[in-house]
Protein backbone atom coordinates (compact mmCIF):
# COMPACT_ATOMS: atom_id res chain seq x y z
CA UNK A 1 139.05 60.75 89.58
CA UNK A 2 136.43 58.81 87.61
CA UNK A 3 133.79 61.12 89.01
CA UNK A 4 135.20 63.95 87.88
CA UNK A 5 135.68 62.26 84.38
CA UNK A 6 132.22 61.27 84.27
CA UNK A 7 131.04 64.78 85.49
CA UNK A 8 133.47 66.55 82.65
CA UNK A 9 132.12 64.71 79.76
CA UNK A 10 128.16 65.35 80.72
CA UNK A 11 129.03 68.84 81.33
CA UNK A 12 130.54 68.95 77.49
CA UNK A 13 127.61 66.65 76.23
CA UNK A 14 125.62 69.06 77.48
CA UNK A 15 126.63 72.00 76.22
CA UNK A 16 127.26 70.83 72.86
CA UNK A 17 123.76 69.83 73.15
CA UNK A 18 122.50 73.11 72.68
CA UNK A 19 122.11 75.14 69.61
CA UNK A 20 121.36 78.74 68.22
CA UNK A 21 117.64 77.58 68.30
CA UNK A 22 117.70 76.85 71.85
CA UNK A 23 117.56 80.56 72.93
CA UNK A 24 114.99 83.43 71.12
CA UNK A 25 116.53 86.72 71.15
CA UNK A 26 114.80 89.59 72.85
CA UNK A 27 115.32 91.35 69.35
CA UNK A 28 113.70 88.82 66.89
CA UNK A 29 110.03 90.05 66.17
CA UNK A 30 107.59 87.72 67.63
CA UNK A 31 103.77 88.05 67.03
CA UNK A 32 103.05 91.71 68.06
CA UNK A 33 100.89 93.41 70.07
CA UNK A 34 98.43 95.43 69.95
CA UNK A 35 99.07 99.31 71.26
CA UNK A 36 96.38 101.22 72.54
CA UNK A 37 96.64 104.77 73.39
CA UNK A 38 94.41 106.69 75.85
CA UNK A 39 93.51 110.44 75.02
CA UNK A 40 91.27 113.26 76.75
CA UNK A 41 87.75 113.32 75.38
CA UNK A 42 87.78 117.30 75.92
CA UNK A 43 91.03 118.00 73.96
CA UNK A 44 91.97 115.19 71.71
CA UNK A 45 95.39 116.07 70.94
CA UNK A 46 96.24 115.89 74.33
CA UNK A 47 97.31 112.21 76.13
CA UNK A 48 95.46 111.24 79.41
CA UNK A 49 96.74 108.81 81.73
CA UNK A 50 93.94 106.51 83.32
CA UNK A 51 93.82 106.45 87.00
CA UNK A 52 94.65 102.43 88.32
CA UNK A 53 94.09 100.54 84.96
CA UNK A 54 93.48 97.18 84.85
CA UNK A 55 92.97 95.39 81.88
CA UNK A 56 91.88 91.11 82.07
CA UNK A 57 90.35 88.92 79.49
CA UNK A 58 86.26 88.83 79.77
CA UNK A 59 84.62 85.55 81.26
CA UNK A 60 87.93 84.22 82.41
CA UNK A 61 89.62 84.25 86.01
CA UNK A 62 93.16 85.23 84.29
CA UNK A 63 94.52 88.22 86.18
CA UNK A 64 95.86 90.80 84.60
CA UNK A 65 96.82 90.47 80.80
CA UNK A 66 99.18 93.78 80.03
CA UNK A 67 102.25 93.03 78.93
CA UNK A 68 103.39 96.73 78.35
CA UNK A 69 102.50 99.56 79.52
CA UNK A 70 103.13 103.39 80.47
CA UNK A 71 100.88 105.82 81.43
CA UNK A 72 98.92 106.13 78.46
CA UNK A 73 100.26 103.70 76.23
CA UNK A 74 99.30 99.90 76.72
CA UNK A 75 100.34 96.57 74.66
CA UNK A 76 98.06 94.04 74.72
CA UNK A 77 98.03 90.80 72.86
CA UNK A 78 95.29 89.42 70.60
CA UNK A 79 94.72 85.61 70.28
CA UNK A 80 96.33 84.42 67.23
CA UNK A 81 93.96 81.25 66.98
CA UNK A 82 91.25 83.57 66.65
CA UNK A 83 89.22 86.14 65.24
CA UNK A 84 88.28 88.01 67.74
CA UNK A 85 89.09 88.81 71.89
CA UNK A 86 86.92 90.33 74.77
CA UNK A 87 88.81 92.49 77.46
CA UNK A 88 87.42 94.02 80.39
CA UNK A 89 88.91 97.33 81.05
CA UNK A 90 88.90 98.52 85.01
CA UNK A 91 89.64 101.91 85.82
CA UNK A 92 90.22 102.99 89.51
CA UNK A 93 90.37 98.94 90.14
CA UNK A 94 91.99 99.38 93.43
CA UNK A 95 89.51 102.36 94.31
CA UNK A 96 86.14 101.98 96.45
CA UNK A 97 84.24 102.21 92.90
CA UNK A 98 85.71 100.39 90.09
CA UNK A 99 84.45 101.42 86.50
CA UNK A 100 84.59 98.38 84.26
CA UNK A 101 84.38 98.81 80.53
CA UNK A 102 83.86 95.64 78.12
CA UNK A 103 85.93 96.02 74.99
CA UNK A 104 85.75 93.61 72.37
CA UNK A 105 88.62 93.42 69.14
CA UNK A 106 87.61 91.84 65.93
CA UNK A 107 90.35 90.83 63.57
CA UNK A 108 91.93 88.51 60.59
CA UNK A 109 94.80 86.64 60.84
CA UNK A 110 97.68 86.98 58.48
CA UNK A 111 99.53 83.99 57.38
CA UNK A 112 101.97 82.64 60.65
CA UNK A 113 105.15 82.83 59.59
CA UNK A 114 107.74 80.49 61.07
CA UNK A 115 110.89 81.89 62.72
CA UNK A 116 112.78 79.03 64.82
CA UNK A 117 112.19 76.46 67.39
CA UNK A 118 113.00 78.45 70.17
CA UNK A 119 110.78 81.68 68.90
CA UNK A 120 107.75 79.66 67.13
CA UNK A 121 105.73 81.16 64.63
CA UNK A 122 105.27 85.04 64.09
CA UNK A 123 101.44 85.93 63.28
CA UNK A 124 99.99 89.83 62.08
CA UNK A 125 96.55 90.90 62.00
CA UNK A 126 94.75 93.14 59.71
CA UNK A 127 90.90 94.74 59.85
CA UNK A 128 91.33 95.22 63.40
CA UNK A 129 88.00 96.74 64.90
CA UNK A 130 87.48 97.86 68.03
CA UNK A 131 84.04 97.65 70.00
CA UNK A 132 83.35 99.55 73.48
CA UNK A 133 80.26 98.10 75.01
CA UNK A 134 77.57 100.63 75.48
CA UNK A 135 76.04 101.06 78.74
CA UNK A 136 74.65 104.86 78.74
CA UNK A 137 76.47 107.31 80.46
CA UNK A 138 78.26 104.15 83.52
CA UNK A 139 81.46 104.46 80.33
CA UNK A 140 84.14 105.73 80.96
CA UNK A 141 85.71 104.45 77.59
CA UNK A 142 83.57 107.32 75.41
CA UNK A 143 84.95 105.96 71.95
CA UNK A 144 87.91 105.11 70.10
CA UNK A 145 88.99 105.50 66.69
CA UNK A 146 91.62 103.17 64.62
CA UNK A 147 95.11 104.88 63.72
CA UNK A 148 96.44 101.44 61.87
CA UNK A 149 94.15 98.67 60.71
CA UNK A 150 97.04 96.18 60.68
CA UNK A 151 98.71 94.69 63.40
CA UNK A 152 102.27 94.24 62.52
CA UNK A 153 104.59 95.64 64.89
CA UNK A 154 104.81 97.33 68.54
CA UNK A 155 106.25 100.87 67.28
CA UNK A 156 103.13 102.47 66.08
CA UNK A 157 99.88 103.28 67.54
CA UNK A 158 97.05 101.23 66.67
CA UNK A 159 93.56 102.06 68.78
CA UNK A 160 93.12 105.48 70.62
CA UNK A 161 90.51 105.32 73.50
CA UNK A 162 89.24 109.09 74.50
CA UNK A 163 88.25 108.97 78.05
């Protein structure tokens, strides 16, 4: 009987314990991401899925860093204790011969904006700029343009790659 007791009133303590703050809802906004969209080079109204993309972060061991993705549509995140992030993007990376392209993202931060103690701080990004590392005709990245210079939610299109 006095185990039980015991075991009723940690149970309550427990739960009482825990607050709104505990938990962040899958529909607060957290810092966004960054969407990139891939299009064909020959017709560049017209969407092009990439063939086995992988995308990592450059001079790391970190597998793969997508956090979103269709077939032409990818979310990515930036580093929001920095200016700038290198990706390596690998098309075919499960083929015989992987093409890797280095992309590099320069960008401000915005102010970080604090939500709660379960969701942190929300951060945006403006003057994003895209780079694709030359290397002669080895691309398969052939350029990209901006659609939206500021990073401030996932609904919108940010950076188009034509491949």
């Amino acid at each position: 009987m006095k185990r039980e007791l015991t075991l009723l009133l940690l149970t309550t303590v427990f739960l009482w314990g825990c607050t709104r703050d505990d938990i962040c809802p899958d529909d607060t906004q957290t810092t966004p991401l960054l969407v990139i969209k891939f299009m064909d080079i020959s017709n560049p109204s017209q969407v092009k899925a990439v063939e086995n993309l992988r995308i990592t972060l450059a001079n790391t061991s970190q597998t793969e860093v997508v956090i979103a993705r269709t077939d032409t549509l990818y979310k990515i995140p930036l580093n929001p204790v920095a200016t700038s992030v290198d990706y390596n993007f690998t098309k075919g990376y499960e083929s015989t011969e992987p093409n890797t392209d280095a992309f590099n993202i320069t960008y401000q931060r915005g102010a970080d904006i604090y939500i709660n103690r379960a969701c942190g701080f929300r951060t945006s990004f403006t003057d994003i700029d895209p780079t694709i590392q030359a290397e002669g005709s080895a691309n398969w990245m052939l350029s990209s343009s901006i659609n939206n210079t500021t990073v401030e939610n996932e609904d919108i299109t940010h950076i188009t790659i034509f491949h």
